[in-house]
N, C-alpha and C. Protein backbone atom coordinates (compact mmCIF):
# COMPACT_ATOMS: atom_id res chain seq x y z
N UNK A 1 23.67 -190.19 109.24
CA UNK A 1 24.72 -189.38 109.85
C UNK A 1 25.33 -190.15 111.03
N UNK A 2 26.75 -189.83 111.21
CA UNK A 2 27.06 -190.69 112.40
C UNK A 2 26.63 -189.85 113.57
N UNK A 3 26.69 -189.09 113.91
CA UNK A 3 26.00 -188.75 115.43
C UNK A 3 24.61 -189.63 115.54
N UNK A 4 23.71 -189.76 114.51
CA UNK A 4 22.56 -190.62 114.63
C UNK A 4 23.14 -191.90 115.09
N UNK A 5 23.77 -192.18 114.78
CA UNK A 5 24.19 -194.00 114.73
C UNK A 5 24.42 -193.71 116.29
N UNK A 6 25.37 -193.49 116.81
CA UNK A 6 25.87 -193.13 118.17
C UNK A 6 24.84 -193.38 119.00
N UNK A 7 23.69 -192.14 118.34
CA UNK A 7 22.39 -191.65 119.43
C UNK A 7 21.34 -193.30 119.48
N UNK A 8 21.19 -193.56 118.58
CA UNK A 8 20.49 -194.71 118.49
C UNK A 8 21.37 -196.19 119.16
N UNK A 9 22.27 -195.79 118.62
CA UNK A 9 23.75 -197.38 119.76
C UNK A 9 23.78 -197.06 121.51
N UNK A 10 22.92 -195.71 121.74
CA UNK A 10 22.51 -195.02 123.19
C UNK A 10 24.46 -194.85 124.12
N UNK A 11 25.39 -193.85 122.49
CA UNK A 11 26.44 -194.12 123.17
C UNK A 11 26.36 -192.63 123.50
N UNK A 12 25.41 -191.35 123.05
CA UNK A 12 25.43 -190.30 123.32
C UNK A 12 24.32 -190.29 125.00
N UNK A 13 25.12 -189.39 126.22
CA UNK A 13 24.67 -189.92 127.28
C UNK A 13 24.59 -188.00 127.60
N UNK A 14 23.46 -187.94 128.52
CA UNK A 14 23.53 -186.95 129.23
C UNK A 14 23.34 -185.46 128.09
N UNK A 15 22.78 -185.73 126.65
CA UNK A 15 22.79 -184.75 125.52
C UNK A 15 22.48 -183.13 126.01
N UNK A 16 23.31 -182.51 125.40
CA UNK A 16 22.84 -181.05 125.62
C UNK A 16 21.90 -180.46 124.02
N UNK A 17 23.26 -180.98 123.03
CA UNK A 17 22.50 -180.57 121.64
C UNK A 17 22.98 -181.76 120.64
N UNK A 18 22.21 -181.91 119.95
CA UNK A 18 23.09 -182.74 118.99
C UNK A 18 22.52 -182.16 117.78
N UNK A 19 22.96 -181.62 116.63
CA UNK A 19 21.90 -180.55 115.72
C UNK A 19 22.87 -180.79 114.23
N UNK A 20 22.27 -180.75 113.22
CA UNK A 20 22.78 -180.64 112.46
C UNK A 20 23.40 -179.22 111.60
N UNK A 21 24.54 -178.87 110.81
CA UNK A 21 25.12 -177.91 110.52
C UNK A 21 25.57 -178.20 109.42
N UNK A 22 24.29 -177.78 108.65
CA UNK A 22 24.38 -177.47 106.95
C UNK A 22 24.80 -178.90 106.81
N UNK A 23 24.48 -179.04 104.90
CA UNK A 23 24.33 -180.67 104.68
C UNK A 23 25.69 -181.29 105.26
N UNK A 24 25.37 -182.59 105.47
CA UNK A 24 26.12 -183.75 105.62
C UNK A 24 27.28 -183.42 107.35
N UNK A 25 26.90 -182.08 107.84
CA UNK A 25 27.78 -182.09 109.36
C UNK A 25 26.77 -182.10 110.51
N UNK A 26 27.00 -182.84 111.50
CA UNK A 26 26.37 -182.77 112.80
C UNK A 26 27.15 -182.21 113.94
N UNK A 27 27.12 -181.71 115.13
CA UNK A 27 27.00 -181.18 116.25
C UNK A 27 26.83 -181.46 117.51
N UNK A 28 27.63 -181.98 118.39
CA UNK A 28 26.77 -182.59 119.13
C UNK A 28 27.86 -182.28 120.45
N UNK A 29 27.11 -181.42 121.95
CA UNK A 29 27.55 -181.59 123.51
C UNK A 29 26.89 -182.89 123.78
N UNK A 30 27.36 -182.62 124.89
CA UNK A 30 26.78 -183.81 126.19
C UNK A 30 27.87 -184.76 126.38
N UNK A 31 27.94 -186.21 127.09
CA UNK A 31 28.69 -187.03 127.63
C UNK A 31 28.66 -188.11 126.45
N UNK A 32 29.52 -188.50 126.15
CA UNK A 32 29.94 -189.60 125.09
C UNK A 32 30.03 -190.75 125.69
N UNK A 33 29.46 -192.15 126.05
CA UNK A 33 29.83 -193.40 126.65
C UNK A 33 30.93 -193.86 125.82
N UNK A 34 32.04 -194.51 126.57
CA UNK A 34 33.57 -195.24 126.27
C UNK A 34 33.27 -196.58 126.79
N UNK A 35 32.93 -196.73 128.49
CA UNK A 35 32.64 -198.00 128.88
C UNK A 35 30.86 -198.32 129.30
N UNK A 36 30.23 -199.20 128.47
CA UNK A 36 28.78 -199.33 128.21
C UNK A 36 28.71 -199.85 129.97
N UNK A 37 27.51 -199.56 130.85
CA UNK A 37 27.33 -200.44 131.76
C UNK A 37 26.65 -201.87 131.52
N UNK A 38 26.21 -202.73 132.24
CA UNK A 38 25.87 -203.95 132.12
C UNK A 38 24.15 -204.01 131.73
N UNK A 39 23.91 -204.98 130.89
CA UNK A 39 22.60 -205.62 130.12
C UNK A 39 21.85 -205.15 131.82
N UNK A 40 20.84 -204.33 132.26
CA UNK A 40 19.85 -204.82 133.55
C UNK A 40 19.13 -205.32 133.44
N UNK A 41 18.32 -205.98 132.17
CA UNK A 41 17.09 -206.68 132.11
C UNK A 41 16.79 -207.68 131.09
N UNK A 42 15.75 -208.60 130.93
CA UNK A 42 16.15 -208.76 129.59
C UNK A 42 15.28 -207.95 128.34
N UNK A 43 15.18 -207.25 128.72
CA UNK A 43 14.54 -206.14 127.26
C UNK A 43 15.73 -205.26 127.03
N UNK A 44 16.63 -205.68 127.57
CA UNK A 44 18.10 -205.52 127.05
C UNK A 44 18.39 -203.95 127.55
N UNK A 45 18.01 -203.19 128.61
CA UNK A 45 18.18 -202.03 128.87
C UNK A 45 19.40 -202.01 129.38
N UNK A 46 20.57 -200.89 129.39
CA UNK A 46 21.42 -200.87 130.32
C UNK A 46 21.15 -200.39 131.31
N UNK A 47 22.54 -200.61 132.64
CA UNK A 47 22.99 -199.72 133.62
C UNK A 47 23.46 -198.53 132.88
N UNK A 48 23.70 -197.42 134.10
CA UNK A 48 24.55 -196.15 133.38
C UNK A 48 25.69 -197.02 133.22
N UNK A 49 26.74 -196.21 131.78
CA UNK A 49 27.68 -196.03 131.75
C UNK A 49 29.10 -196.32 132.66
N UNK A 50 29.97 -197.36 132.97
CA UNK A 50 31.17 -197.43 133.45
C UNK A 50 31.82 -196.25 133.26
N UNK A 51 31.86 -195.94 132.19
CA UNK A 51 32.67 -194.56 132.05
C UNK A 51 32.68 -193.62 130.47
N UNK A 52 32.72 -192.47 130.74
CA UNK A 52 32.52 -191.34 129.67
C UNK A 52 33.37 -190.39 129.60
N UNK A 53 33.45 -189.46 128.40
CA UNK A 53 33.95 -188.54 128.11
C UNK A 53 32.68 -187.12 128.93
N UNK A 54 33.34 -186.89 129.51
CA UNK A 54 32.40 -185.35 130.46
C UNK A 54 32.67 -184.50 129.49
N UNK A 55 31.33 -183.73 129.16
CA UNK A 55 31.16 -182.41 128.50
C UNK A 55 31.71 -182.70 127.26
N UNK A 56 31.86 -183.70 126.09
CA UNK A 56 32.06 -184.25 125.06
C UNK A 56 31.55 -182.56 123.93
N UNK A 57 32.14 -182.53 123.06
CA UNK A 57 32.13 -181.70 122.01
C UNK A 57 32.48 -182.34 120.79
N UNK A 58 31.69 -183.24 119.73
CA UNK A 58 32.07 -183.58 118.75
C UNK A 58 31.42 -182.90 117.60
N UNK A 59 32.14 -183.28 116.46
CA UNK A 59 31.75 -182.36 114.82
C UNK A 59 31.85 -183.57 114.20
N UNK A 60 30.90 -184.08 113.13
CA UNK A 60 30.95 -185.19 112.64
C UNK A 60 30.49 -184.79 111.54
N UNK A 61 31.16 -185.89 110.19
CA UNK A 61 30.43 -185.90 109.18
C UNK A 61 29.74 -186.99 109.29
N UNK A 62 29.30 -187.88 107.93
CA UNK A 62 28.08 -188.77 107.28
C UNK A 62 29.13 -190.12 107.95
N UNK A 63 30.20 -189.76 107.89
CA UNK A 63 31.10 -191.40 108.13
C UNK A 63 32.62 -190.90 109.69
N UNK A 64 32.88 -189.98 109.51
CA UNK A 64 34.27 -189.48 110.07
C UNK A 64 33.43 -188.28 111.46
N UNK A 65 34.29 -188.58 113.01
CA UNK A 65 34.62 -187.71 113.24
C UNK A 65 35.42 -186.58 112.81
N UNK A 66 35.38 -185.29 113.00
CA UNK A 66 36.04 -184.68 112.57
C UNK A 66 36.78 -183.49 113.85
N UNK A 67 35.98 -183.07 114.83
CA UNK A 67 37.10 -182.97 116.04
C UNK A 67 36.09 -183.83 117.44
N UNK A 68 36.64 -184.10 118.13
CA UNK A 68 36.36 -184.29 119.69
C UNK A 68 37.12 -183.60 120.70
N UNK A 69 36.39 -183.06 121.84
CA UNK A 69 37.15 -182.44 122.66
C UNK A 69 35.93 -183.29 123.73
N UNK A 70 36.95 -182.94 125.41
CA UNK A 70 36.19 -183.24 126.66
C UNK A 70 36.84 -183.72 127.21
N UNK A 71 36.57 -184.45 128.86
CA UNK A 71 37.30 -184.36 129.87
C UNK A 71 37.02 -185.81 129.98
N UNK A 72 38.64 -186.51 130.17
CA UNK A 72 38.34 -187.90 130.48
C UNK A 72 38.55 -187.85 131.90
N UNK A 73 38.06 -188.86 133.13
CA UNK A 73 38.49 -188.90 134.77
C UNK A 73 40.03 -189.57 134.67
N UNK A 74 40.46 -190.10 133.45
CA UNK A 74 41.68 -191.23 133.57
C UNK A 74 42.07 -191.53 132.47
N UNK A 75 43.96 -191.01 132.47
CA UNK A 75 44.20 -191.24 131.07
C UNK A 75 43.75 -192.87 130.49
N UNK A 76 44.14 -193.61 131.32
CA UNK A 76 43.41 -195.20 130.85
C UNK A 76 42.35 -194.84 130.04
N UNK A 77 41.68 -194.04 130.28
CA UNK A 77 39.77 -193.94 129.53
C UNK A 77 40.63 -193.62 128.01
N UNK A 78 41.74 -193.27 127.52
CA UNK A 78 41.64 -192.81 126.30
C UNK A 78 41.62 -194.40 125.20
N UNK A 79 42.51 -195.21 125.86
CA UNK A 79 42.07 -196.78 125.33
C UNK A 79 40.53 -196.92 124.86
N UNK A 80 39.61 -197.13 125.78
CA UNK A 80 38.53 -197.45 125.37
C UNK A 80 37.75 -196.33 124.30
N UNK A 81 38.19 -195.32 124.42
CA UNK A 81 37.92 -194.23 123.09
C UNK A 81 38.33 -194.38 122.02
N UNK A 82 39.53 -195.08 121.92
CA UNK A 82 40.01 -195.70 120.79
C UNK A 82 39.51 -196.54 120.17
N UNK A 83 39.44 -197.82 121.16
CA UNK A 83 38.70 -198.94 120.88
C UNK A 83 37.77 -198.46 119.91
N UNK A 84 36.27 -197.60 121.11
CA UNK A 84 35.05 -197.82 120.52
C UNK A 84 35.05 -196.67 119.32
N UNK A 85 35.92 -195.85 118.94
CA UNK A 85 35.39 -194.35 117.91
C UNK A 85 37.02 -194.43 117.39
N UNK A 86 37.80 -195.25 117.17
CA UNK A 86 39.03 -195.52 116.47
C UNK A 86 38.86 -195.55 114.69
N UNK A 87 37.35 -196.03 114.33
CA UNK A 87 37.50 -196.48 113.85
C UNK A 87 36.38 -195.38 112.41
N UNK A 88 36.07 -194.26 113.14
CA UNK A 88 35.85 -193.14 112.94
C UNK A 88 36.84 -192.13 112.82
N UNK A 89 37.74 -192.46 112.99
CA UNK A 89 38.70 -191.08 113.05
C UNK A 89 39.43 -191.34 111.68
N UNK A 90 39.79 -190.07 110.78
CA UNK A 90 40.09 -189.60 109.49
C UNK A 90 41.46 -189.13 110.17
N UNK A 91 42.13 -188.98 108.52
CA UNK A 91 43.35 -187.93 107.95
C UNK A 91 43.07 -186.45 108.90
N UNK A 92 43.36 -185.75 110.04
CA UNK A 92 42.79 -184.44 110.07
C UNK A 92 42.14 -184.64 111.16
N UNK A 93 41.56 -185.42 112.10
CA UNK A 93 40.73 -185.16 112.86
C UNK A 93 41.29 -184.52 114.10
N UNK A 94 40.96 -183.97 114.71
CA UNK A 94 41.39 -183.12 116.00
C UNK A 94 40.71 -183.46 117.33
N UNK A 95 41.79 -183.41 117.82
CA UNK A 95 41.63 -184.21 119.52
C UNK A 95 42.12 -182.89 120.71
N UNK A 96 41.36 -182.90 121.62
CA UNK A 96 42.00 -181.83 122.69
C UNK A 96 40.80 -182.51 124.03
N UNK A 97 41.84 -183.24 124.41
CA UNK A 97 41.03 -184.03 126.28
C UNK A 97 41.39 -183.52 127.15
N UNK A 98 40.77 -183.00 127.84
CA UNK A 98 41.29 -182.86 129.23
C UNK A 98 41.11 -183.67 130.27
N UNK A 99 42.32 -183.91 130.86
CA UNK A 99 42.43 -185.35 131.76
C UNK A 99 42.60 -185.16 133.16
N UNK A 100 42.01 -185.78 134.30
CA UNK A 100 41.95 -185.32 135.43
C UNK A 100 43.03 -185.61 136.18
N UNK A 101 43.63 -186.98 135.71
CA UNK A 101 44.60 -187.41 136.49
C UNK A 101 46.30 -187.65 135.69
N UNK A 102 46.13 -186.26 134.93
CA UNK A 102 47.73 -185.76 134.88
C UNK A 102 47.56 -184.52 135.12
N UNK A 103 49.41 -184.06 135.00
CA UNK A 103 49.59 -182.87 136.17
C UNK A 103 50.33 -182.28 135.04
N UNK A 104 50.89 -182.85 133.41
CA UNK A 104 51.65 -182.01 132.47
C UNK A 104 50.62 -182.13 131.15
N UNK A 105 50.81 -181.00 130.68
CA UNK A 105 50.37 -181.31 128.94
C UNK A 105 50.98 -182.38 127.91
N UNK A 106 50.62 -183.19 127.34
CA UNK A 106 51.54 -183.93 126.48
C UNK A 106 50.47 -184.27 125.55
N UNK A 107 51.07 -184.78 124.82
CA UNK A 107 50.36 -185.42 123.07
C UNK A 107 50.83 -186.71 123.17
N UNK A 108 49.66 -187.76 122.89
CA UNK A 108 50.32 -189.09 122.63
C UNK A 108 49.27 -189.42 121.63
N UNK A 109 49.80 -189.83 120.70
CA UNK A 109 49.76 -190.27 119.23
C UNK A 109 49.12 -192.04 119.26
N UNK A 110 47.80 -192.07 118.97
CA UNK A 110 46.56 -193.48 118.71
C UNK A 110 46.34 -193.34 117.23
N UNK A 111 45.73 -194.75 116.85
CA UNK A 111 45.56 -194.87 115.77
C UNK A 111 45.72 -193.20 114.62
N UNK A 112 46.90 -193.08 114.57
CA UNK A 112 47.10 -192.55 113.46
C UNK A 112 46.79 -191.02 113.83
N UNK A 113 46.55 -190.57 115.15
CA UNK A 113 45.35 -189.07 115.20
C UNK A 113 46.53 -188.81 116.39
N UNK A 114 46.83 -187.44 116.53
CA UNK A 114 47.59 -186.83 117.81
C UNK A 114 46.25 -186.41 118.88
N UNK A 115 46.30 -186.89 119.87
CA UNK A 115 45.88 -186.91 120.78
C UNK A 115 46.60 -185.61 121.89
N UNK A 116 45.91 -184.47 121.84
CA UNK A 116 46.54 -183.39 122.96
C UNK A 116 45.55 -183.56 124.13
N UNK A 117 46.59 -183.65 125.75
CA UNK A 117 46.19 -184.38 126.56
C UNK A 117 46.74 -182.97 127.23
N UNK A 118 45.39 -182.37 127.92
CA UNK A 118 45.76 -181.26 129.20
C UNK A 118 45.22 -181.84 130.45
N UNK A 119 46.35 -181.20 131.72
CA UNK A 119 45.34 -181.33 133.05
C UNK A 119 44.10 -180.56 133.40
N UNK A 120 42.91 -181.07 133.74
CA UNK A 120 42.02 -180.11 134.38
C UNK A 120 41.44 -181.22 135.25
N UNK A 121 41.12 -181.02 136.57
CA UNK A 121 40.91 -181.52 137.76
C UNK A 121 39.34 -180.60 138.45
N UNK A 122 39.49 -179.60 137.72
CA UNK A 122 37.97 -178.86 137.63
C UNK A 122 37.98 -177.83 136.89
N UNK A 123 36.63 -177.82 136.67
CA UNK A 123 36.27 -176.92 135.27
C UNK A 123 35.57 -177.06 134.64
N UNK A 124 35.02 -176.43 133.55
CA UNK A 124 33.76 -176.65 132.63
C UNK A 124 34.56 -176.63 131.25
N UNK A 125 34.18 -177.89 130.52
CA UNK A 125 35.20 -178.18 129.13
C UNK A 125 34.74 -177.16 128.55
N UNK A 126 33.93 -176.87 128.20
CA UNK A 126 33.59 -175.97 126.96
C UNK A 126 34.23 -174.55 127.60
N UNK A 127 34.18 -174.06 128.89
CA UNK A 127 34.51 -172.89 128.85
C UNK A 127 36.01 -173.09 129.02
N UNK A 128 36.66 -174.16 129.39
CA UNK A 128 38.25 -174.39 129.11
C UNK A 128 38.61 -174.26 127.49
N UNK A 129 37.99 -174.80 126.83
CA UNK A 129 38.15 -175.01 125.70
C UNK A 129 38.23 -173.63 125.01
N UNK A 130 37.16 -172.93 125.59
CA UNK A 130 37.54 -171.36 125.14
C UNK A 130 38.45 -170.93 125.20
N UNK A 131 38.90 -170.48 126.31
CA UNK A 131 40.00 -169.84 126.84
C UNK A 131 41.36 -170.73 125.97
N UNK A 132 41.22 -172.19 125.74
CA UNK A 132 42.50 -172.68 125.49
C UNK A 132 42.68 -172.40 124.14
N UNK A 133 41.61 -172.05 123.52
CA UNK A 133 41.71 -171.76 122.03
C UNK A 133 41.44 -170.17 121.27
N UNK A 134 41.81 -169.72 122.74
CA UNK A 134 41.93 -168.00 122.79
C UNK A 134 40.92 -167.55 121.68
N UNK A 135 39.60 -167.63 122.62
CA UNK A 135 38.29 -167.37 121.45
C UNK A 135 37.95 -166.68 122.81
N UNK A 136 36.69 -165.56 122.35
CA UNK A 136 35.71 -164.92 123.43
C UNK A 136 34.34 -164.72 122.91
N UNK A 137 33.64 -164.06 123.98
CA UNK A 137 31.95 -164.47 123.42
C UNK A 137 31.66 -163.49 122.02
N UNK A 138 32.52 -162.59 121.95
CA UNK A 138 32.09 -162.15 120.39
C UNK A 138 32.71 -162.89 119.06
N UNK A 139 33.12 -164.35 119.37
CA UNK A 139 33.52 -165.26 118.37
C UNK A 139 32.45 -165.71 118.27
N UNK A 140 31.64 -166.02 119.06
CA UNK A 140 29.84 -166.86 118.95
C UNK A 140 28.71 -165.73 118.83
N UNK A 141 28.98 -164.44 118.33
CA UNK A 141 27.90 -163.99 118.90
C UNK A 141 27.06 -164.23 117.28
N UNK A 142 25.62 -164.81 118.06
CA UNK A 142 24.54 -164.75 116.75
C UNK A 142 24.55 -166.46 116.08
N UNK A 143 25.57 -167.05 116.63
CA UNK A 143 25.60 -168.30 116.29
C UNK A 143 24.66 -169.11 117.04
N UNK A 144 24.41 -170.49 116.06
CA UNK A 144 23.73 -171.43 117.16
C UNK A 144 24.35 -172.50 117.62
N UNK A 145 24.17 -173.23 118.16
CA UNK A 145 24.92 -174.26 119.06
C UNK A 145 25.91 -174.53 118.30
N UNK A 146 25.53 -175.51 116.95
CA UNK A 146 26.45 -175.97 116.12
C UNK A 146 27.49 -175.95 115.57
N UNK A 147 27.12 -174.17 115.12
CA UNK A 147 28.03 -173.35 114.91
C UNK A 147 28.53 -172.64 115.85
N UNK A 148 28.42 -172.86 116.72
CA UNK A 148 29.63 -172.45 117.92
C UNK A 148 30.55 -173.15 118.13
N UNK A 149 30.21 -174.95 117.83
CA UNK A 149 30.96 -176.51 117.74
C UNK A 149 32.04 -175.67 116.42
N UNK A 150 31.54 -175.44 115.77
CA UNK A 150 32.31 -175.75 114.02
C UNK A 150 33.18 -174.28 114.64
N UNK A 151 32.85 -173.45 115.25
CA UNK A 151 33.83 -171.99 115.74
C UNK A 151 34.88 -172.67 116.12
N UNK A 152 34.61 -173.49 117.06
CA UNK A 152 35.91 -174.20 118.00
C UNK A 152 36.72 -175.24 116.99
N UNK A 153 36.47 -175.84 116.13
CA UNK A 153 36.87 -176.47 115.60
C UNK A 153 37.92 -176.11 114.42
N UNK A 154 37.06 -174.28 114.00
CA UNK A 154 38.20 -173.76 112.80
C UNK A 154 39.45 -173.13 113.69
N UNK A 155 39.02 -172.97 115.10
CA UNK A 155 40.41 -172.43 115.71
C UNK A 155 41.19 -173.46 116.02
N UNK A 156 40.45 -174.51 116.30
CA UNK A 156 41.65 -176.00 116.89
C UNK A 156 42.35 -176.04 115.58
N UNK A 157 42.30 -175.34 114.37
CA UNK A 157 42.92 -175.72 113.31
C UNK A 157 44.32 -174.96 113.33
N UNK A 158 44.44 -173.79 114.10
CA UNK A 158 45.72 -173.15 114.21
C UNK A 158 46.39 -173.44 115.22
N UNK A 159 46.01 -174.15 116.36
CA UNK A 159 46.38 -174.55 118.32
C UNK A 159 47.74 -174.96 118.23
N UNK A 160 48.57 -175.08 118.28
CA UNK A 160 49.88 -175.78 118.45
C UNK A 160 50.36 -175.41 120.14
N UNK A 161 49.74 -176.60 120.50
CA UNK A 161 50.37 -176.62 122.56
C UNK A 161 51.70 -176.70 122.21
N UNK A 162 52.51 -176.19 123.13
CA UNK A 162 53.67 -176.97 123.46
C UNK A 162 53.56 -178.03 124.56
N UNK A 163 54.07 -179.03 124.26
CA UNK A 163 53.65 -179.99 124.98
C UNK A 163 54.63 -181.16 124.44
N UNK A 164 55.23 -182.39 125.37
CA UNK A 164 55.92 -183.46 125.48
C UNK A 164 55.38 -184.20 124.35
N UNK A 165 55.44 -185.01 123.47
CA UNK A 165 54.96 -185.81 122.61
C UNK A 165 55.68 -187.54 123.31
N UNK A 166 54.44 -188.21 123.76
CA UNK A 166 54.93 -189.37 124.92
C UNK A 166 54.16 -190.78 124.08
N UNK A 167 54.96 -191.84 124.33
CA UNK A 167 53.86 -193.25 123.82
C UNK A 167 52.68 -193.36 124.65
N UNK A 168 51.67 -194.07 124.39
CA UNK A 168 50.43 -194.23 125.30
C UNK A 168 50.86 -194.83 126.77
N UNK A 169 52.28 -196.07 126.48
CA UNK A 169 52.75 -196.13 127.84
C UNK A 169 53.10 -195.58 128.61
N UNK A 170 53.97 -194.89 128.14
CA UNK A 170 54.91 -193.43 128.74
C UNK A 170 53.71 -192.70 129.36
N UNK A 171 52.47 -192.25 128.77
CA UNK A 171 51.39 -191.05 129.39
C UNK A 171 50.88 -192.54 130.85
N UNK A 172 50.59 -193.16 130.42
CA UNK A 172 50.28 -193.60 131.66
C UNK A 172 50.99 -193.86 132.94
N UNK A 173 52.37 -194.44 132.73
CA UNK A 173 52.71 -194.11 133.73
C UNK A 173 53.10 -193.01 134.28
N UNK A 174 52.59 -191.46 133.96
CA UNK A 174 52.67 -190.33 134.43
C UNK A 174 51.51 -189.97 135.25
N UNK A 175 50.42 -191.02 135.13
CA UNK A 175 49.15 -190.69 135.78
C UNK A 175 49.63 -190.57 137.51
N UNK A 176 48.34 -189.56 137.88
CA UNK A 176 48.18 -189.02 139.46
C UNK A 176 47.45 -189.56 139.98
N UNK A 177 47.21 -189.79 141.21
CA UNK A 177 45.75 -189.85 142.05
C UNK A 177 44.82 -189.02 141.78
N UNK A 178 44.76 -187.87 140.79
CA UNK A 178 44.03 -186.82 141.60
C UNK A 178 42.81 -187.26 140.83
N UNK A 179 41.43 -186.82 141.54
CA UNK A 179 39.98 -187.16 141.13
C UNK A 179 39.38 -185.81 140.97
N UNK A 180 37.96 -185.90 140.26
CA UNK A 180 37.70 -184.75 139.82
C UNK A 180 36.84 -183.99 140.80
N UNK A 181 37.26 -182.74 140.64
CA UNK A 181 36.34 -182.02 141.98
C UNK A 181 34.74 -181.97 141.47
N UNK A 182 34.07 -182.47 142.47
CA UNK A 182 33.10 -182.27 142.54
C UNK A 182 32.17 -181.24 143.40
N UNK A 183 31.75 -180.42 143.17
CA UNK A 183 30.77 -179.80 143.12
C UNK A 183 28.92 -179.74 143.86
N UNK A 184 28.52 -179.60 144.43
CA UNK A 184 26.95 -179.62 144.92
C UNK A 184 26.61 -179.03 145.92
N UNK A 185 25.55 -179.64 146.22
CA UNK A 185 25.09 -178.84 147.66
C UNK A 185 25.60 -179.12 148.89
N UNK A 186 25.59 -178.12 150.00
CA UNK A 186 26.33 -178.80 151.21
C UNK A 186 25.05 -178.28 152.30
């Protein structure tokens, strides 16, 4: 299964679930690595991660993503998502990022897949993701993780944002300063 491949390439970071859902689909929260950190030793361990997808939501089959959602810090980060999981993405697959450092909704179109690009600067993806896909807790009730993934995924099937449709250049030079709020103890 490809979520295995991922988990074992140590590109799944920070896991909440990764579960399988009925033959041949997997499931999987947690943080997705985009930029690997550096070799620290030589038993070949890494540093953390340069950079990730926060709160990552993917549905995978045996070979194909089939949706991803989560919060990149920088539209730049959607390049290296391309790069490294470009090459996974099918006819159909569904994209919904939320990006910290734009301020409009737009769609910009990568290898072949529409890419819907919202602002969120704080927030919890999955419970954005709710709300953006006008679902509530009696859409999950009795489900398990997985199938709460595959819930979100049959509604991303009706979503139509309105939103700018921009080249990958065009979205970048729309990028902000703004960084993501963080959160902790004081």
């Amino acid at each position: 299964m490809l979520l295995d491949t991922f988990e074992t390439q140590g590109l799944l970071y920070n896991s909440n679930f990764k579960d399988s859902l009925g033959p041949g689909q997997q499931a999987y929260r947690g943080d997705l690595v985009l930029i690997e950190g550096e070799i620290a030793d030589s038993l070949g361990r890494r540093k953390p991660p340069l950079a990730t997808m926060v709160g990552a939501v993917l549905l995978a089959d045996a070979t194909h993503l089939k949706f991803i959602a989560g919060s990149l810090d920088d539209i730049a980060h959607l390049a290296p998502l391309v790069e490294r999981y470009g090459t996974y993405f099918a006819a159909g697959t569904g994209v919904l990022l939320f990006v910290v450092n734009i301020d409009t909704p737009m769609q910009v179109d990568m290898a072949g897949i529409p890419f819907i690009l919202l602002p969120l600067a704080d927030g919890l993806v999955w419970n954005e993701l709710v709300d953006e896909l006008r679902l509530d807790k009696s859409d999950f009730k009795g489900q398990s993780s997985a199938e709460k993934v595959f819930t979100l995924y049959k509604a991303f099937q009706d979503y139509r944002p309105q939103c700018e449709n921009l080249s990958f250049e065009a979205a970048l030079g729309r990028a902000t300063q703004a960084k993501r709020a963080i959160h902790g103890a004081v």
